[in-house]
N, C-alpha and C. Protein backbone atom coordinates (compact mmCIF):
# COMPACT_ATOMS: atom_id res chain seq x y z
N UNK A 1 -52.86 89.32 -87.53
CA UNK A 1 -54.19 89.65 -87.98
C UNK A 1 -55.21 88.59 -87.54
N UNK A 2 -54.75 87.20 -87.35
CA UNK A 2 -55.62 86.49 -87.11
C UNK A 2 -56.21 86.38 -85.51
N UNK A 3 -55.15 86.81 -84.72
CA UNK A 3 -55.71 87.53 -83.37
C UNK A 3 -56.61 88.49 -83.60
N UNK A 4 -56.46 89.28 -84.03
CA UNK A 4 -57.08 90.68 -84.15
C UNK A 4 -59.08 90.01 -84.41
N UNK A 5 -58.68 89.61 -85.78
CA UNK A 5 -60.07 88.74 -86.09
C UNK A 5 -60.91 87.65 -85.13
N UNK A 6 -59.99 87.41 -84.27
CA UNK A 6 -60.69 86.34 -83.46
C UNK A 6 -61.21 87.13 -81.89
N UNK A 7 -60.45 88.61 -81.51
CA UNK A 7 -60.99 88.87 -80.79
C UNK A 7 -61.74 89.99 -80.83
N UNK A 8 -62.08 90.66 -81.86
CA UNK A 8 -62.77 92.05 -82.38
C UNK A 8 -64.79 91.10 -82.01
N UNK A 9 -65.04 89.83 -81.94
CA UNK A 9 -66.33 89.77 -80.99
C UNK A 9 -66.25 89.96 -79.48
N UNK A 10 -65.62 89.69 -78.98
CA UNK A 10 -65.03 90.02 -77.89
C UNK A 10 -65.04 91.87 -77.66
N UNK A 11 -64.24 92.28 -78.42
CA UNK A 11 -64.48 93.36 -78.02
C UNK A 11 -65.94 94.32 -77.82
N UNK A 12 -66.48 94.14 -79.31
CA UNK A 12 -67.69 94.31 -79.23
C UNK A 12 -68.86 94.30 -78.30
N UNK A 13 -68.48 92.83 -77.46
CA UNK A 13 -69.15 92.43 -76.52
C UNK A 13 -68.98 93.13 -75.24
N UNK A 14 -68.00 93.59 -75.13
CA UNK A 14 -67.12 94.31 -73.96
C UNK A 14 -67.54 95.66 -73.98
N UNK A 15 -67.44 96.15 -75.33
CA UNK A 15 -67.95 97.90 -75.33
C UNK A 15 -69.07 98.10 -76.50
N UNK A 16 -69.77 97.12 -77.03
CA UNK A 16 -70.80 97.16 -77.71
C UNK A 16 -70.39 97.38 -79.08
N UNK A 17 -70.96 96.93 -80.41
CA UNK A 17 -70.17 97.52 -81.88
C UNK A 17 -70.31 98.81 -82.03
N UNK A 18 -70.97 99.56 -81.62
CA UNK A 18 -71.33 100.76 -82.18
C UNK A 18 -69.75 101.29 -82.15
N UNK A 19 -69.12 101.09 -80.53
CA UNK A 19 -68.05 101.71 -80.18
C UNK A 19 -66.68 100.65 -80.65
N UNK A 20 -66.96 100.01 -81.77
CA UNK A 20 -65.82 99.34 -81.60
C UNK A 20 -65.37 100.09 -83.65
N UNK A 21 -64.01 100.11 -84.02
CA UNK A 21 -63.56 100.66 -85.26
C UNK A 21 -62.31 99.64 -85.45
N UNK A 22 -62.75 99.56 -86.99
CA UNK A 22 -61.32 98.47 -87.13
C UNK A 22 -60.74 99.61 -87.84
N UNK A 23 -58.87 99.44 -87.63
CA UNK A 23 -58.13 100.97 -87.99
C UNK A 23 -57.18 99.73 -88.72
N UNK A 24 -56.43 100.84 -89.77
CA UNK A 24 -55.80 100.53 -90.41
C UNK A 24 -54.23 99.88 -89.60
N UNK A 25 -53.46 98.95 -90.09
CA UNK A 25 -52.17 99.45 -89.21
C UNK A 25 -51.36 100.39 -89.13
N UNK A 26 -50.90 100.55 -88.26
CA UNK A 26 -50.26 101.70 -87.91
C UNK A 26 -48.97 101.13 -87.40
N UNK A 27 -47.57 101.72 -87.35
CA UNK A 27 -46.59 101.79 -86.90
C UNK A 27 -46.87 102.61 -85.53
N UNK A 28 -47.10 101.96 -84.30
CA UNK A 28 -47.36 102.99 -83.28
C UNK A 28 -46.39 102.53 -81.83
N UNK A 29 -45.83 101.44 -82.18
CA UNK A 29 -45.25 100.99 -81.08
C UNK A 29 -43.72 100.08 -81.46
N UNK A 30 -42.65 100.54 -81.76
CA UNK A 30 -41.70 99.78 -82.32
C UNK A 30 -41.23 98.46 -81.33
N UNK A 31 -41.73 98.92 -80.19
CA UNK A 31 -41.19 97.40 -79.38
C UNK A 31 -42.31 96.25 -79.54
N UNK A 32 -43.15 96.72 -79.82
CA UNK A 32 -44.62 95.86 -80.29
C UNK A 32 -44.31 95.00 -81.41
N UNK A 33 -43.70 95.20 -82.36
CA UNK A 33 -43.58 94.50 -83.28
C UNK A 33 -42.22 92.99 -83.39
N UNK A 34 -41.64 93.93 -82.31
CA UNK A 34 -40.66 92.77 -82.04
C UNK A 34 -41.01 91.42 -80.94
N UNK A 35 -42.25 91.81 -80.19
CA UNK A 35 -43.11 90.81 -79.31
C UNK A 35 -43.61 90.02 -80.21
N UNK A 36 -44.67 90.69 -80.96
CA UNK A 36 -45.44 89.86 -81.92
C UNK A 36 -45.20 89.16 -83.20
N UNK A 37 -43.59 89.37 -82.89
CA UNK A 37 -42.72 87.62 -83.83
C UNK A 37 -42.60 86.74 -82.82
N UNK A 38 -42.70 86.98 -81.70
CA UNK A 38 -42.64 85.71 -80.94
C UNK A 38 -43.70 85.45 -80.20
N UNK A 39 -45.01 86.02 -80.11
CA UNK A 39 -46.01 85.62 -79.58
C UNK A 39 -47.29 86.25 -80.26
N UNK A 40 -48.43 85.80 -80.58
CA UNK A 40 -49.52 86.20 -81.19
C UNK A 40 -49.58 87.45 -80.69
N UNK A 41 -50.51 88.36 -80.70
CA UNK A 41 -50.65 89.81 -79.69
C UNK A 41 -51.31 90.63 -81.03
N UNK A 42 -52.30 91.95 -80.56
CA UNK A 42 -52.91 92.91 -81.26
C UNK A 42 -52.54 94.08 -80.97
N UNK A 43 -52.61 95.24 -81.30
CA UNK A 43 -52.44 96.53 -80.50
C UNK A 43 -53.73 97.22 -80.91
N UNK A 44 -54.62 97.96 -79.80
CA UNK A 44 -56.05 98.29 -79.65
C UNK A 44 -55.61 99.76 -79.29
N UNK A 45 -56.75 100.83 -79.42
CA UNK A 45 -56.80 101.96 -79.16
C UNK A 45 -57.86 102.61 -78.53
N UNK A 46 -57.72 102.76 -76.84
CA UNK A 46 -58.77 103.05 -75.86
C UNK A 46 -59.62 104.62 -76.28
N UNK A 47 -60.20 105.11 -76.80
CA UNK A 47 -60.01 106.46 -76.63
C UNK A 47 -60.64 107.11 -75.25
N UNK A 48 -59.41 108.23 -75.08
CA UNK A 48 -59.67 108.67 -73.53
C UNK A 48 -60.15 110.24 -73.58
N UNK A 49 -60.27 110.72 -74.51
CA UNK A 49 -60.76 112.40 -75.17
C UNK A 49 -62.48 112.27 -75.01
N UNK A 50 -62.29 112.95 -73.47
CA UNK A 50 -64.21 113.29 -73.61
C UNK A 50 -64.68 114.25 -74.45
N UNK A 51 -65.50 113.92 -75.21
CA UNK A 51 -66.45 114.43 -76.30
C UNK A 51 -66.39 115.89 -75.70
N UNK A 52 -66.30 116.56 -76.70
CA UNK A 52 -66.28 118.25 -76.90
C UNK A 52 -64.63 118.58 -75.96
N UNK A 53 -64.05 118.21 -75.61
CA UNK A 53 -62.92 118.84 -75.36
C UNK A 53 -61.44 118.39 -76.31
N UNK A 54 -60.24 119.41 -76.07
CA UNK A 54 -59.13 119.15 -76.81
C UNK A 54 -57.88 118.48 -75.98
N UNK A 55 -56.82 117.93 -77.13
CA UNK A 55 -55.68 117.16 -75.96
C UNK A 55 -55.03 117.72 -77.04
N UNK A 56 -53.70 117.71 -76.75
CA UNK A 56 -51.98 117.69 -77.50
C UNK A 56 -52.31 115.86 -77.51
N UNK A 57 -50.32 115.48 -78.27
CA UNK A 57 -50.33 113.96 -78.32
C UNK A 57 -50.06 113.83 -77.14
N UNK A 58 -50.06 112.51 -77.19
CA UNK A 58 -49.47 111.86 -75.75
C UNK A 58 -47.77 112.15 -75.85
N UNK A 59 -47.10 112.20 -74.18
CA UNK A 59 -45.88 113.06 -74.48
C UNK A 59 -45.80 114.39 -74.24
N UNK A 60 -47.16 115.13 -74.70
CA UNK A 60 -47.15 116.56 -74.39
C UNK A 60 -47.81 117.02 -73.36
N UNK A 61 -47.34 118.43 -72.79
CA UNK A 61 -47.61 118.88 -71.73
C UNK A 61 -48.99 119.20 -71.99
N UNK A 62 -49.80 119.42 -73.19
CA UNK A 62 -51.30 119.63 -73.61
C UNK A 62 -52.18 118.52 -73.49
N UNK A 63 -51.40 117.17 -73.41
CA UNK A 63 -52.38 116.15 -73.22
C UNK A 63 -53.09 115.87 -72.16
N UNK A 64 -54.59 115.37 -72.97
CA UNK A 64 -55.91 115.98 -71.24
C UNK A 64 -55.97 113.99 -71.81
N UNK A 65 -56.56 113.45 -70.80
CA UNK A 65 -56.91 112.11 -71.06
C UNK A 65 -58.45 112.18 -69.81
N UNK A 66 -59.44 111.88 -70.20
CA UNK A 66 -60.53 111.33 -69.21
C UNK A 66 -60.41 110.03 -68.43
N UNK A 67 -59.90 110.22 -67.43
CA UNK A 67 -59.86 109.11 -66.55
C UNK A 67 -61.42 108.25 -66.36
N UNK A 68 -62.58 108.44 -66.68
CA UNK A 68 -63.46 108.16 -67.19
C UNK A 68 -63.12 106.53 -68.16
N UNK A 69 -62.00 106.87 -68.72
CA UNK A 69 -62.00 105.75 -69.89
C UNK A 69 -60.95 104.28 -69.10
N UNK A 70 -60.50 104.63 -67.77
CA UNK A 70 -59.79 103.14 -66.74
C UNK A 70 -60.76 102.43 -66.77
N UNK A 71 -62.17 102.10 -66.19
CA UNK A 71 -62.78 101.20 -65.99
C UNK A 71 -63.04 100.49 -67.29
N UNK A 72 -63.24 101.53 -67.86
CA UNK A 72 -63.39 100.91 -69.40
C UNK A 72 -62.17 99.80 -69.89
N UNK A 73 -60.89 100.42 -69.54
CA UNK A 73 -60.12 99.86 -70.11
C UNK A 73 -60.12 98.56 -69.52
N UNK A 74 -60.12 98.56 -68.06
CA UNK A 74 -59.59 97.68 -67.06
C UNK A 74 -60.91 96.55 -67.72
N UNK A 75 -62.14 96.83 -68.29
CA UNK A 75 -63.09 95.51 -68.44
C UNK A 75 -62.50 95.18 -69.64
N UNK A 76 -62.52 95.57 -70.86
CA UNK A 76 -62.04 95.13 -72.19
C UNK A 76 -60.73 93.82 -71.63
N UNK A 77 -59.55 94.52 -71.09
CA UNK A 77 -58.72 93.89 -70.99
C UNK A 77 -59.69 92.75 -70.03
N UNK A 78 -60.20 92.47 -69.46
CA UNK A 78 -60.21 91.55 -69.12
C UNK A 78 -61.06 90.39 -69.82
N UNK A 79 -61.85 91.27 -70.64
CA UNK A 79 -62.70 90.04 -71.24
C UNK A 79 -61.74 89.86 -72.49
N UNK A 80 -61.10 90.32 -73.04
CA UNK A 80 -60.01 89.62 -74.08
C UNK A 80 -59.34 88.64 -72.89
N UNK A 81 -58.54 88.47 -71.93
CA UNK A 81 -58.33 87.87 -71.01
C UNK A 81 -58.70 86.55 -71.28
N UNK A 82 -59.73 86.53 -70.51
CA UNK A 82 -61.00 85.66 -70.93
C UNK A 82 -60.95 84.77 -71.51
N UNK A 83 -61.70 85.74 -73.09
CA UNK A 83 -62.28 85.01 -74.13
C UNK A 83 -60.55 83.85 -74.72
N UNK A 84 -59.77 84.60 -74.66
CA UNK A 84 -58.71 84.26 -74.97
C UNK A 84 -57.77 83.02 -74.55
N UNK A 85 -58.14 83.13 -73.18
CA UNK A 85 -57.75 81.86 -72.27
C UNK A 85 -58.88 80.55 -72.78
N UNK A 86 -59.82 80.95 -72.96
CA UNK A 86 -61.14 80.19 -73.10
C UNK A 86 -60.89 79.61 -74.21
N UNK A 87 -60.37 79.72 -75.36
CA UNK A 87 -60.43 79.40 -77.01
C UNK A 87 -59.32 78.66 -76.82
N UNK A 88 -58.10 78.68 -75.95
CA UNK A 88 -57.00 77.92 -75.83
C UNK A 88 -57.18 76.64 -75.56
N UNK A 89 -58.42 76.70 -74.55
CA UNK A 89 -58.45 75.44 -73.56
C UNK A 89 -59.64 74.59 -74.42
């Protein structure tokens, strides 16, 4: 949690607050949890569903994803990157 808190300005900064939501935890990744006993780490949620259309989950043959949302992703990750390397040093 204390990752999470230290980089949610960061994110903000990356995709603005309007677009940023703090979510409850979730059980969404079982190998995730076994990383993050041995190394700090967050798990974030890109959304890739362009406004007015439908998907199945991920996994299913119904799932639509907007490729629209890579660049997006590809900057976030990097300014956590970043900010992250930066607070170390």
């Amino acid at each position: 949690m204390k990752l999470t808190e230290q980089m949610v300005p960061t994110l903000a900064r990356a995709l603005g607050s309007e677009n940023v939501e703090k979510m409850q935890p979730a059980t969404v990744a079982k190998d995730f949890a076994y990383f993050a006993n041995e190394i700090a780490g967050f798990y974030y949620r890109l959304g890739t569903l362009r406004p007015g259309t439908n998907s199945g989950n991920h996994r299913t043959p119904t799932f639509q994803a907007d490729d629209s949302a890579i660049p997006v992703g590809i900057r976030l990750m990097a300014y956590l990157v970043w900010d992250h390397l930066a607070e170390r040093n």
